[in-house]
N, C-alpha and C. Protein backbone atom coordinates (compact mmCIF):
# COMPACT_ATOMS: atom_id res chain seq x y z
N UNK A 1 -65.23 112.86 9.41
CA UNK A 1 -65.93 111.61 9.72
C UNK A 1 -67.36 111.73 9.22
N UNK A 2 -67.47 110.84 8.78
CA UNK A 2 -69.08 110.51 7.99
C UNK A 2 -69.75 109.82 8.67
N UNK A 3 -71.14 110.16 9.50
CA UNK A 3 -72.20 109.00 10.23
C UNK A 3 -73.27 108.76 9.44
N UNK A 4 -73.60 107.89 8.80
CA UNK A 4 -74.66 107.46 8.31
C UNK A 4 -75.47 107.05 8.99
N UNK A 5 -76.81 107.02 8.96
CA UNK A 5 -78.00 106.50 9.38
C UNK A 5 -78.91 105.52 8.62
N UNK A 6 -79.72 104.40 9.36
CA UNK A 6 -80.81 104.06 8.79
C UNK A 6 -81.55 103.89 9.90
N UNK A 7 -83.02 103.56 8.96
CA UNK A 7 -84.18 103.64 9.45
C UNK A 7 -84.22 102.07 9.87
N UNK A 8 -84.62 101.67 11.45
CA UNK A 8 -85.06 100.71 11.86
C UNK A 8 -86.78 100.03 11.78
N UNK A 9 -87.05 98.53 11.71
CA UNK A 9 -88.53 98.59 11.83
C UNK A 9 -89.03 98.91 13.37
N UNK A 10 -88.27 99.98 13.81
CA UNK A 10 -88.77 100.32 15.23
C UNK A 10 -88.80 102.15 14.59
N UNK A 11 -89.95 102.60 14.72
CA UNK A 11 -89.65 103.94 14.31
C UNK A 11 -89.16 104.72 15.19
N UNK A 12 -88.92 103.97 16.42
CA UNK A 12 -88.71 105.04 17.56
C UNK A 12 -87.02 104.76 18.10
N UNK A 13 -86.65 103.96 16.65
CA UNK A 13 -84.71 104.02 17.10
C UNK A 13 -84.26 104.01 15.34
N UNK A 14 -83.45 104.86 15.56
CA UNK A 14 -82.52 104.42 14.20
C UNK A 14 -81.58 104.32 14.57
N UNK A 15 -80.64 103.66 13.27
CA UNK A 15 -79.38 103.02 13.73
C UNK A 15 -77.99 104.20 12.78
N UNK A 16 -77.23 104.27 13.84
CA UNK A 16 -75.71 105.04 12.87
C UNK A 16 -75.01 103.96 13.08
N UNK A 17 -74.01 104.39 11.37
CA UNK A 17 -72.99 103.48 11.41
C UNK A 17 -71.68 104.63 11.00
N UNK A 18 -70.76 104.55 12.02
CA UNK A 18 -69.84 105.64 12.19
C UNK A 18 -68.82 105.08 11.44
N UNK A 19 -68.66 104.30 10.25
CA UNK A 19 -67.74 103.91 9.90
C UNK A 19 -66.88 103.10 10.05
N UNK A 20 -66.53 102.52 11.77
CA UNK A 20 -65.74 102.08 12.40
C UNK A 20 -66.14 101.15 13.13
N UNK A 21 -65.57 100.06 13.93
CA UNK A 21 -65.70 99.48 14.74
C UNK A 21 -66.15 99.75 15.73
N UNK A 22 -67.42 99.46 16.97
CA UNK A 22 -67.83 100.23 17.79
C UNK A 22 -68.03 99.02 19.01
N UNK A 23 -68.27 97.88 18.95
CA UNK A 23 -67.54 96.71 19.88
C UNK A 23 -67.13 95.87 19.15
N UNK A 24 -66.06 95.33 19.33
CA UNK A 24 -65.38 94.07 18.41
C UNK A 24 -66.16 92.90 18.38
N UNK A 25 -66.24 92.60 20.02
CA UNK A 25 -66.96 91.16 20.17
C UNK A 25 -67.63 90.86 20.94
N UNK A 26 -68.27 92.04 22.00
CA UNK A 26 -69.93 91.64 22.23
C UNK A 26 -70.59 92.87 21.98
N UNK A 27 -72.11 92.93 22.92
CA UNK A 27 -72.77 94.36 22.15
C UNK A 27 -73.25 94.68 23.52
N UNK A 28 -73.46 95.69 23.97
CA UNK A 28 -73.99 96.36 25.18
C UNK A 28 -75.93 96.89 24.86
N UNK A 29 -76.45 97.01 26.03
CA UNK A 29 -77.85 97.51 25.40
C UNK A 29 -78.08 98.24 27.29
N UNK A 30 -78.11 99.73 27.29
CA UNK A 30 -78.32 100.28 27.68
C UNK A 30 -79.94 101.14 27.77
N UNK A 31 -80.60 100.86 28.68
CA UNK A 31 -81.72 101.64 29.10
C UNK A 31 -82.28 103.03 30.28
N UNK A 32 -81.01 103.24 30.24
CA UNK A 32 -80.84 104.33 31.34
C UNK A 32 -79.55 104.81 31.49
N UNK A 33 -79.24 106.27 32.10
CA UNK A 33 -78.08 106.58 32.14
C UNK A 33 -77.08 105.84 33.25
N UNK A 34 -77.96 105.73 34.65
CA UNK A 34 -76.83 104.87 35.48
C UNK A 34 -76.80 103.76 34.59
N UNK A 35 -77.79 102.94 33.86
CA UNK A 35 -77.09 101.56 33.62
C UNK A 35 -75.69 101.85 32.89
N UNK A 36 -75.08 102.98 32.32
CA UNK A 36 -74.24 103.25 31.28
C UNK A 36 -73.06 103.67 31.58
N UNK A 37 -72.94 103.70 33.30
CA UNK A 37 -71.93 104.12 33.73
C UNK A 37 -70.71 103.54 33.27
N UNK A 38 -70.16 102.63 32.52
CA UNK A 38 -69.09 102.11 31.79
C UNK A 38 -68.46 102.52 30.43
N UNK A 39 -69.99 103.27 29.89
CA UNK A 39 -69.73 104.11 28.73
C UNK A 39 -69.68 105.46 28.34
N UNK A 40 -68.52 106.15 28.09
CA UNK A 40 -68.29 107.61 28.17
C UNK A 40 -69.54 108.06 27.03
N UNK A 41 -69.61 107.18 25.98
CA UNK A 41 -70.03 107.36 24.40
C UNK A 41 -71.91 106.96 25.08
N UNK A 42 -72.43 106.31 25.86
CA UNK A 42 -73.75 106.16 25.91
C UNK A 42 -73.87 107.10 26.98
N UNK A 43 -73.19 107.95 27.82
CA UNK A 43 -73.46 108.90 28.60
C UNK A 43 -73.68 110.22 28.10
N UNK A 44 -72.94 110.94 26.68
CA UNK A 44 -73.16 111.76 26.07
C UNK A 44 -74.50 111.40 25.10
N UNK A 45 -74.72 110.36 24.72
CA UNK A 45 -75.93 110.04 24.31
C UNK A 45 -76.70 110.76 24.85
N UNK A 46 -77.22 109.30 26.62
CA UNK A 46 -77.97 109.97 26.88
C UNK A 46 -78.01 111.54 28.04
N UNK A 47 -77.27 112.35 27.16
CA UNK A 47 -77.39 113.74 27.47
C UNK A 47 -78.21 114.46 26.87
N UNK A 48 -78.38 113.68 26.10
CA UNK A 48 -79.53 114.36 24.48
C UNK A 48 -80.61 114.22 25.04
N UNK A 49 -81.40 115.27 25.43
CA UNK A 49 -83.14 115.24 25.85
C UNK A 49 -83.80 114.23 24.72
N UNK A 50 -84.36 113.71 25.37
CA UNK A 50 -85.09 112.37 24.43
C UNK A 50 -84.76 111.24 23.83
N UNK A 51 -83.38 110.93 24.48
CA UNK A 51 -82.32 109.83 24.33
C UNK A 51 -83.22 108.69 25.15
N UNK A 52 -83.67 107.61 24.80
CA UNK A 52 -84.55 106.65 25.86
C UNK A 52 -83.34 105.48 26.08
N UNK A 53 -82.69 105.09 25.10
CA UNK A 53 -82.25 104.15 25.26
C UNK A 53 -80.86 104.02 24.10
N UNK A 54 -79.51 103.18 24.06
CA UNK A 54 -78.55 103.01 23.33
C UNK A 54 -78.11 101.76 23.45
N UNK A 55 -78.29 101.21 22.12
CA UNK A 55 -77.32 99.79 22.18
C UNK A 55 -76.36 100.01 21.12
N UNK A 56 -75.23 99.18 21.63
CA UNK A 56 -73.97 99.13 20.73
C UNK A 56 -73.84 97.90 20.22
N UNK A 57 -73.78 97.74 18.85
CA UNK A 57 -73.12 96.38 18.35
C UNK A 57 -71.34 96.51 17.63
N UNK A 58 -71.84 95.87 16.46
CA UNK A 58 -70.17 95.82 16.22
C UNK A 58 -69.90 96.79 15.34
N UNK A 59 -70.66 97.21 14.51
CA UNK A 59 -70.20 98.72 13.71
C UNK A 59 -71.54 99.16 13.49
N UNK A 60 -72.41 99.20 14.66
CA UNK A 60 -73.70 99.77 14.66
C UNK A 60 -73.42 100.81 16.35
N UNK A 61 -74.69 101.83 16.05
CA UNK A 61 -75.25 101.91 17.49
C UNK A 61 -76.41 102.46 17.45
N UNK A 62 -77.73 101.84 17.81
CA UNK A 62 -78.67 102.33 17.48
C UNK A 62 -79.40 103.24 18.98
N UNK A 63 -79.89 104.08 18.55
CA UNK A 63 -80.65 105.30 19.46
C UNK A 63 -82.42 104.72 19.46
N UNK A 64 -82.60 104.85 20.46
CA UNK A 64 -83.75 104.63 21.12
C UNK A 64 -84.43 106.23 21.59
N UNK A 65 -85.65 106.39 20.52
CA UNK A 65 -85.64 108.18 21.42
C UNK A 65 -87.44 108.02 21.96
N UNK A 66 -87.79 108.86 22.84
CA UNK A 66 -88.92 109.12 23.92
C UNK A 66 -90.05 109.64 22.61
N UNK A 67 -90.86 110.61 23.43
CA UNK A 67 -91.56 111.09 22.44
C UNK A 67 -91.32 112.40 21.82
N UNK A 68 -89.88 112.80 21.25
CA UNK A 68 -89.49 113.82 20.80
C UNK A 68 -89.58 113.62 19.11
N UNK A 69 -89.20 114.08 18.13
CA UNK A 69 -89.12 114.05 16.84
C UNK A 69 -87.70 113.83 16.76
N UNK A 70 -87.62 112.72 15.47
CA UNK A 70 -85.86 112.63 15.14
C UNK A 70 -85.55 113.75 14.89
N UNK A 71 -86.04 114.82 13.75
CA UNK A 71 -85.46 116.04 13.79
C UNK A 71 -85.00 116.87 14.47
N UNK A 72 -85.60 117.23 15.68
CA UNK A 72 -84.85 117.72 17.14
C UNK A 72 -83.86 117.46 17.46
N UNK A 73 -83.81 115.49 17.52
CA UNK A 73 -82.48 115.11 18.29
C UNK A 73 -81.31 114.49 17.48
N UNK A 74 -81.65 113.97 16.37
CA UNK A 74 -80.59 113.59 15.28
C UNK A 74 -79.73 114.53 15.31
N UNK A 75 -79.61 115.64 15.50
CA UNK A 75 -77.98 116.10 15.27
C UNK A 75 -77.20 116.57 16.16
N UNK A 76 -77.74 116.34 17.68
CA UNK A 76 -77.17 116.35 18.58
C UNK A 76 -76.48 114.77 19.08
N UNK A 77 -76.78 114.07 18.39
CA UNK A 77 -76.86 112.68 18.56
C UNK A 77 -75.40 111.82 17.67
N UNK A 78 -75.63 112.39 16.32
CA UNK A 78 -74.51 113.18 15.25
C UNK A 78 -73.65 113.18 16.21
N UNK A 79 -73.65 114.57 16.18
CA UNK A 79 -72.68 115.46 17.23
C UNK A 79 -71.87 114.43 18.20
N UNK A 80 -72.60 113.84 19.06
CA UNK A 80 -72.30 112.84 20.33
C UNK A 80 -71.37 111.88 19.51
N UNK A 81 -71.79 111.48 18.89
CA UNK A 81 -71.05 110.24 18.10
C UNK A 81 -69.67 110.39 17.64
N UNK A 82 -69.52 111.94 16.94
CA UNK A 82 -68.61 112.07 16.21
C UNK A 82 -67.65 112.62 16.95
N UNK A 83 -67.88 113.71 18.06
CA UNK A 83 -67.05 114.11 19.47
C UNK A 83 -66.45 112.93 19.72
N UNK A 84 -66.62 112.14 20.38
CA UNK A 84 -66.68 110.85 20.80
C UNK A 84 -65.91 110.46 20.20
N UNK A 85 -65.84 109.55 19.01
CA UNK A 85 -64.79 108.81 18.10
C UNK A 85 -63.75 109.73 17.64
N UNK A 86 -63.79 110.87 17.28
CA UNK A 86 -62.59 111.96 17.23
C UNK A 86 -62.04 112.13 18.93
N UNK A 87 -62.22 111.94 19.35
CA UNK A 87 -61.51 112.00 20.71
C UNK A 87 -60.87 110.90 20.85
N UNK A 88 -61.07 109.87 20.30
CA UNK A 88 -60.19 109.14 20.90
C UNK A 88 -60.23 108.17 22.22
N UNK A 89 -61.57 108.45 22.46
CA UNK A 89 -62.00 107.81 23.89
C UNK A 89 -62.40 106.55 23.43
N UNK A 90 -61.89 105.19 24.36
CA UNK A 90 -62.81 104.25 24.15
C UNK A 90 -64.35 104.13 24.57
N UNK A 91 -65.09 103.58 23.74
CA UNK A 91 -66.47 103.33 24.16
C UNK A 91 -67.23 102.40 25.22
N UNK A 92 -65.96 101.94 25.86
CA UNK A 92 -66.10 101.73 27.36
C UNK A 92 -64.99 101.57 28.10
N UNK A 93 -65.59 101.91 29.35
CA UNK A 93 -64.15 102.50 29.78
C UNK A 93 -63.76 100.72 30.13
N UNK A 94 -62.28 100.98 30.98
CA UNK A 94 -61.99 99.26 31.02
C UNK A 94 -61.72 99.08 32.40
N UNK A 95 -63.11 98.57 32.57
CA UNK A 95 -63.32 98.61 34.00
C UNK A 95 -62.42 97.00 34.42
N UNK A 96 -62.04 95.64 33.42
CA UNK A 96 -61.77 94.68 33.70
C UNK A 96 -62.92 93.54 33.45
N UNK A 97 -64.28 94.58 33.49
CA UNK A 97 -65.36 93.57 33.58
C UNK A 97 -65.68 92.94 32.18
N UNK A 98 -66.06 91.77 32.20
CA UNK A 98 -66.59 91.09 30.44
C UNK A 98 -67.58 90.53 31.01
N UNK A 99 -68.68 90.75 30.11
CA UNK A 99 -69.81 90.55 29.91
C UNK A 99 -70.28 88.92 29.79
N UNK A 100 -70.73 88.15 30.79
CA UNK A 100 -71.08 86.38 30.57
C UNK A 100 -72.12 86.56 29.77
N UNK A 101 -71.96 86.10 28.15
CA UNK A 101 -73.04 86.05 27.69
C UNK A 101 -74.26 84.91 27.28
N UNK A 102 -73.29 84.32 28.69
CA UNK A 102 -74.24 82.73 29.43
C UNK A 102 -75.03 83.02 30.72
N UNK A 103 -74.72 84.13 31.47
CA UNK A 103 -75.08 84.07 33.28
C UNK A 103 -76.97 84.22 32.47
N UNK A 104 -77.17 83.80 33.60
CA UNK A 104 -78.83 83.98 33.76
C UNK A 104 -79.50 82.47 32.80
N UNK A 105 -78.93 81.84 31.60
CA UNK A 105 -79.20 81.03 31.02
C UNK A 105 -80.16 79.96 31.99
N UNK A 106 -80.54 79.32 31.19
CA UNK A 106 -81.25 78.22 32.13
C UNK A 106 -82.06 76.98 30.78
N UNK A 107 -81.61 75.74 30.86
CA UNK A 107 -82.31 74.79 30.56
C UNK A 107 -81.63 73.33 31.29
N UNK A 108 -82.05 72.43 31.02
CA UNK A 108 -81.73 71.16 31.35
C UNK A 108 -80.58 70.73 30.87
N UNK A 109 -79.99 69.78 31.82
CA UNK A 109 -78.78 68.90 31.55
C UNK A 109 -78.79 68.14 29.75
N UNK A 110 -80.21 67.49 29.87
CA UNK A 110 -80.36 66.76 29.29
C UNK A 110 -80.97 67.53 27.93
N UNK A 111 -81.09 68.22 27.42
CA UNK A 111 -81.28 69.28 26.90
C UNK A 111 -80.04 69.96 26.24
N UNK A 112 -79.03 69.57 26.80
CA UNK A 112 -77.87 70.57 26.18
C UNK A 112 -77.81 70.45 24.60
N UNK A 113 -77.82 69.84 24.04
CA UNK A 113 -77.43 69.23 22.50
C UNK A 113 -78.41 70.22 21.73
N UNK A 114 -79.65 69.97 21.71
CA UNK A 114 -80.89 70.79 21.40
C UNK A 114 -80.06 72.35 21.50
N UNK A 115 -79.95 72.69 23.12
CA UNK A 115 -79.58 73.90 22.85
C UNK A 115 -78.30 74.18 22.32
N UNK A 116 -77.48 73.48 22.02
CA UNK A 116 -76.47 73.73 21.40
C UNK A 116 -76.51 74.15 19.76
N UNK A 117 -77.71 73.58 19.30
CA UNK A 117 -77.80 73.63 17.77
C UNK A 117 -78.81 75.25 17.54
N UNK A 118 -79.62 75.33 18.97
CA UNK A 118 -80.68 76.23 18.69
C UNK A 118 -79.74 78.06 18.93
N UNK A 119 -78.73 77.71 19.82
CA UNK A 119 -77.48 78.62 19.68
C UNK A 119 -76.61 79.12 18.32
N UNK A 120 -76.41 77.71 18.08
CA UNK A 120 -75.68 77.84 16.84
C UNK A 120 -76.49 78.85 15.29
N UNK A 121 -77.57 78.13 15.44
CA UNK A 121 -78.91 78.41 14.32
C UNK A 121 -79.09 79.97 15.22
N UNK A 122 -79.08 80.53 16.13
CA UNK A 122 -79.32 82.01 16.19
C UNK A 122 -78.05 82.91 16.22
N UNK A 123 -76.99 82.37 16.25
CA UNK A 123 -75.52 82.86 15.75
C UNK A 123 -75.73 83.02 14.46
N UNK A 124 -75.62 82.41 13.82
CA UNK A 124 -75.50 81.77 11.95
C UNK A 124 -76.18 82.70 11.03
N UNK A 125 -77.61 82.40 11.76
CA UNK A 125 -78.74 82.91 10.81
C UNK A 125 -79.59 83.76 11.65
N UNK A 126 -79.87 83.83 12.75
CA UNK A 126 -80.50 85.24 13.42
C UNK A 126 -79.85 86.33 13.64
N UNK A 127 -78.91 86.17 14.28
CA UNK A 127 -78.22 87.66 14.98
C UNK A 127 -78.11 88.17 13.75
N UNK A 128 -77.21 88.20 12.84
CA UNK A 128 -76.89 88.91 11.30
C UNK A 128 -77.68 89.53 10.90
N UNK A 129 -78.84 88.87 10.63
CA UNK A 129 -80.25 89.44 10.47
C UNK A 129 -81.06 90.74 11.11
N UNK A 130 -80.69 90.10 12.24
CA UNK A 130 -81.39 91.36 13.49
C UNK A 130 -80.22 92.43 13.58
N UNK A 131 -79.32 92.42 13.54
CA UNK A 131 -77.92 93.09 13.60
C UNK A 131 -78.14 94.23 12.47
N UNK A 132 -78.44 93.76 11.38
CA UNK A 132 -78.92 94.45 10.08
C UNK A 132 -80.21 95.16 10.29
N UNK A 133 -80.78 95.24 11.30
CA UNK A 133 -82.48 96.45 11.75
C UNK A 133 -81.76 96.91 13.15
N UNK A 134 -80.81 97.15 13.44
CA UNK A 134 -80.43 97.61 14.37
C UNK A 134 -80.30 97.17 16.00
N UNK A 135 -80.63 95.56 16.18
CA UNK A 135 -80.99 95.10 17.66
C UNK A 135 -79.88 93.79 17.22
N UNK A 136 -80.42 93.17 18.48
CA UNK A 136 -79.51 91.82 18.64
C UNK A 136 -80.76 90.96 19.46
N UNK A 137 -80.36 89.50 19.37
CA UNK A 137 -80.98 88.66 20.02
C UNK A 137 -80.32 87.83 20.55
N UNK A 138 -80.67 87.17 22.13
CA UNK A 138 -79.55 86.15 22.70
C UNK A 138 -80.52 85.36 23.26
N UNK A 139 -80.19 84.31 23.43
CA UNK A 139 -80.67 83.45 23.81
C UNK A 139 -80.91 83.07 25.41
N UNK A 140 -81.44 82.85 26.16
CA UNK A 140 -81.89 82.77 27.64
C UNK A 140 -82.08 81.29 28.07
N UNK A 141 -82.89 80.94 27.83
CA UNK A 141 -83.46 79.64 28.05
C UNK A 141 -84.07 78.65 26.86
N UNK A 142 -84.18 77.47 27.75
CA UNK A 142 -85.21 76.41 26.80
C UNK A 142 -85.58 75.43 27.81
N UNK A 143 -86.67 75.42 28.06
CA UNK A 143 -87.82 74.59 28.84
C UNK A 143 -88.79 73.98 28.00
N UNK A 144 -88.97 72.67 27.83
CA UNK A 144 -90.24 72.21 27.87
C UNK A 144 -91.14 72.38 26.59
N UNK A 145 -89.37 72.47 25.52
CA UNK A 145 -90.05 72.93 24.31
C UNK A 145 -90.26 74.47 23.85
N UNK A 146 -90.29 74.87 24.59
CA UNK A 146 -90.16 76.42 24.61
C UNK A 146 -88.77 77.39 24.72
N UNK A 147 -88.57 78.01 23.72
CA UNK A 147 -86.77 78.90 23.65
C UNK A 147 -87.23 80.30 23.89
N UNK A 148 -87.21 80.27 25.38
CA UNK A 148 -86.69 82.34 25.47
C UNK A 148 -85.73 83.22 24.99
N UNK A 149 -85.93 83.88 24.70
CA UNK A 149 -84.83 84.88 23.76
C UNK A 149 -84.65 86.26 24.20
N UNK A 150 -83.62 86.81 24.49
CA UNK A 150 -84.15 88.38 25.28
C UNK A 150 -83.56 88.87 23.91
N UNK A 151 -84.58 90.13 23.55
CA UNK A 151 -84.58 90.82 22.63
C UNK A 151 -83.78 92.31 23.17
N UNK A 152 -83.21 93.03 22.61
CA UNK A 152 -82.50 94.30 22.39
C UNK A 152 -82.31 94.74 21.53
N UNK A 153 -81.83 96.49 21.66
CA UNK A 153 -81.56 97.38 20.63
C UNK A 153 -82.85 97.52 19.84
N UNK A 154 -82.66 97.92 18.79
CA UNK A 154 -83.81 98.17 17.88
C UNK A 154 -85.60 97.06 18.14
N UNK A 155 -84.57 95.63 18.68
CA UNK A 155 -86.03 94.69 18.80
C UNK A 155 -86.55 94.94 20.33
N UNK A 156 -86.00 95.34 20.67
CA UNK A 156 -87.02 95.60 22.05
C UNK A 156 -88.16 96.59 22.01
N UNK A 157 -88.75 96.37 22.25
CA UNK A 157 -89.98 97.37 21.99
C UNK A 157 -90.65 97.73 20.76
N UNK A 158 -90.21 96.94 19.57
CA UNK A 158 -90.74 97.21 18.32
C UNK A 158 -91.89 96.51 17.82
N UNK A 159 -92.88 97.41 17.64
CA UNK A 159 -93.76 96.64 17.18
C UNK A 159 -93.71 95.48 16.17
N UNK A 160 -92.92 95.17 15.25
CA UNK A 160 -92.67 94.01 14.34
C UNK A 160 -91.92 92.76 15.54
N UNK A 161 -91.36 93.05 16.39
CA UNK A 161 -91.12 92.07 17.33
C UNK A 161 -91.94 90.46 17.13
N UNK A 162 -92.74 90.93 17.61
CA UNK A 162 -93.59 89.81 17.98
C UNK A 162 -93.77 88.89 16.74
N UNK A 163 -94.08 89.35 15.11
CA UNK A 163 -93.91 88.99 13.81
C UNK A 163 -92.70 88.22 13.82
N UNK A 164 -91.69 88.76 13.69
CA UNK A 164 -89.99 88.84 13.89
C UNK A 164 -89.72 87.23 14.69
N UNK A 165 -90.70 86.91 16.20
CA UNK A 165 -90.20 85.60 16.43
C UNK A 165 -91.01 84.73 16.55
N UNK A 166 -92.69 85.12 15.44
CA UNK A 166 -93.57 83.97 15.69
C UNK A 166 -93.06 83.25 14.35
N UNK A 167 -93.11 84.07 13.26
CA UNK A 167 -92.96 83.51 12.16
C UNK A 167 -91.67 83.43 11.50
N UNK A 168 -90.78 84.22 12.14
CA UNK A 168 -89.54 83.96 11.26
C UNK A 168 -88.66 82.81 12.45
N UNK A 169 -88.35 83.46 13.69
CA UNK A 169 -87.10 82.85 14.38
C UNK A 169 -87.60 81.76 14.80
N UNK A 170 -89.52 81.52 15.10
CA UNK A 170 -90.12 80.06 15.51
C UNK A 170 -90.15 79.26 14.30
N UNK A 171 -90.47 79.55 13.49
CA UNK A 171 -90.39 78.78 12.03
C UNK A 171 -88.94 78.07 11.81
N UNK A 172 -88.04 78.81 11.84
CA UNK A 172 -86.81 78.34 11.67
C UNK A 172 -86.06 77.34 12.74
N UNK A 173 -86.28 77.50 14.04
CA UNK A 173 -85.75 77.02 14.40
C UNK A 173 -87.24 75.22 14.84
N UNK A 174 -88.02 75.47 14.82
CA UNK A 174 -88.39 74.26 14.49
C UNK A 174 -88.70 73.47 13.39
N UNK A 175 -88.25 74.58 12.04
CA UNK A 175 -87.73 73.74 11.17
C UNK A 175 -86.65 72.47 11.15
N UNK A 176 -85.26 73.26 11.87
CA UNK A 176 -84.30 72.61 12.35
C UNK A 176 -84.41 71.77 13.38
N UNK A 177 -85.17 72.02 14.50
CA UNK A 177 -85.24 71.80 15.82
C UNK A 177 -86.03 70.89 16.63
N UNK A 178 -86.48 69.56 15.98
CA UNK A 178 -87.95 69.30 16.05
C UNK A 178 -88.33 69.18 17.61
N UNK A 179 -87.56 69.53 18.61
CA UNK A 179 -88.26 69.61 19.77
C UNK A 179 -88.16 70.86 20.22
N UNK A 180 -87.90 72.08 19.55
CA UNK A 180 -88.68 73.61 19.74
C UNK A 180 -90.23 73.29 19.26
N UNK A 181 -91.16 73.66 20.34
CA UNK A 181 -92.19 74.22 20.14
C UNK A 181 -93.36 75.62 20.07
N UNK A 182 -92.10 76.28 20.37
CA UNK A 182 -92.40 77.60 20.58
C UNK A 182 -91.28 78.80 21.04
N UNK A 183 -91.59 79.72 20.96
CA UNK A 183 -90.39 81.12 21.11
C UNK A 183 -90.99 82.34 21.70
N UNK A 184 -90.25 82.30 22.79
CA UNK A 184 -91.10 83.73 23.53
C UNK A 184 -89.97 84.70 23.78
N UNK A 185 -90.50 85.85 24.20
CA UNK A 185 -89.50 86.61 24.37
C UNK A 185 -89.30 86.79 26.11
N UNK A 186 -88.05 87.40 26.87
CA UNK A 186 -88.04 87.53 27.94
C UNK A 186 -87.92 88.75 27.99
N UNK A 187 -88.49 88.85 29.12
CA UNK A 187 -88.96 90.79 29.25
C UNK A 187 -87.72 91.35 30.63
């Protein structure tokens, strides 16, 4: 098995791509080991001293590390990955649970249409994008002109973040959108 790596605009995660499928059809974003209790594969992660954080997408998983050097932990990390998919274990166990990747949402009745297109436009043309630097973006809310977005994986905490949704994902979507007036992130 071959894991490739790249470099994220977060210097403090890179992303492997193990070749394979790693969630079909949603993505997990883990910041701690209890939060990970569902995943055999983000628990050996974070076993790795300086493991901060792991998100999984669909043939990504990018590593989030503390203040250690990649050199230290990249090949224990390797290692984790490739144990892991040679075993045979799924990358989460099946607890029954699926992920609402609506709960917490929040905008107006009257509002739905708007957000329906501002969904669509971050399916289409954002996620792919962000998917490709190692994170994901979902959508939260829209109030008042304003679209929250919770950022993960590689975009959480990256300094290009903030670049990432003044000028690219606010631009775009009130290109399209003429009653977006703005894009924040939810913390």
């Amino acid at each position: 098995m071959f894991i490739q790596t790249e470099a994220t605009p977060n210097p403090a995660t890179l992303k492997f791509l193990p070749g394979q499928t790693v969630l079909a059809q949603e993505t997990r974003d883990y910041r701690s080991v209890s939060e990970a209790e569902e995943s055999p594969l983000a628990q050996k992660l974070f076993s790795v001293e300086g493991v901060d954080g792991v998100f999984f997408g669909q043939e990504f998983i990018s590593v989030t590390k503390s203040d250690v050097e990649w050199a230290h932990i990249k090949p224990a990390i390797l290692g984790a990955i490739m144990e892991h998919f040679m075993s045979g274990q799924p990358v989460l166990n099946d607890t029954g649970a699926q992920v609402d990747e609506t709960s917490g949402e929040f905008f107006e009745e009257s509002d739905a249409e708007t957000v329906k297109v501002i969904k669509e436009l971050l399916e289409t043309r954002v996620r792919p994008a962000v998917a490709n630097d190692g994170g994901d973006i979902t959508f939260q809310g829209f109030k008042d002109g304003v679209v929250f977005l919770h950022m993960r994986g590689a975009c959480a905490g990256c300094p290009s973040s903030t670049a990432t949704l003044k000028h690219g994902i606010e631009n775009l979507l009130r290109h399209f959108v003429p009653d977006v007036q703005e894009v924040r992130p939810v913390i």
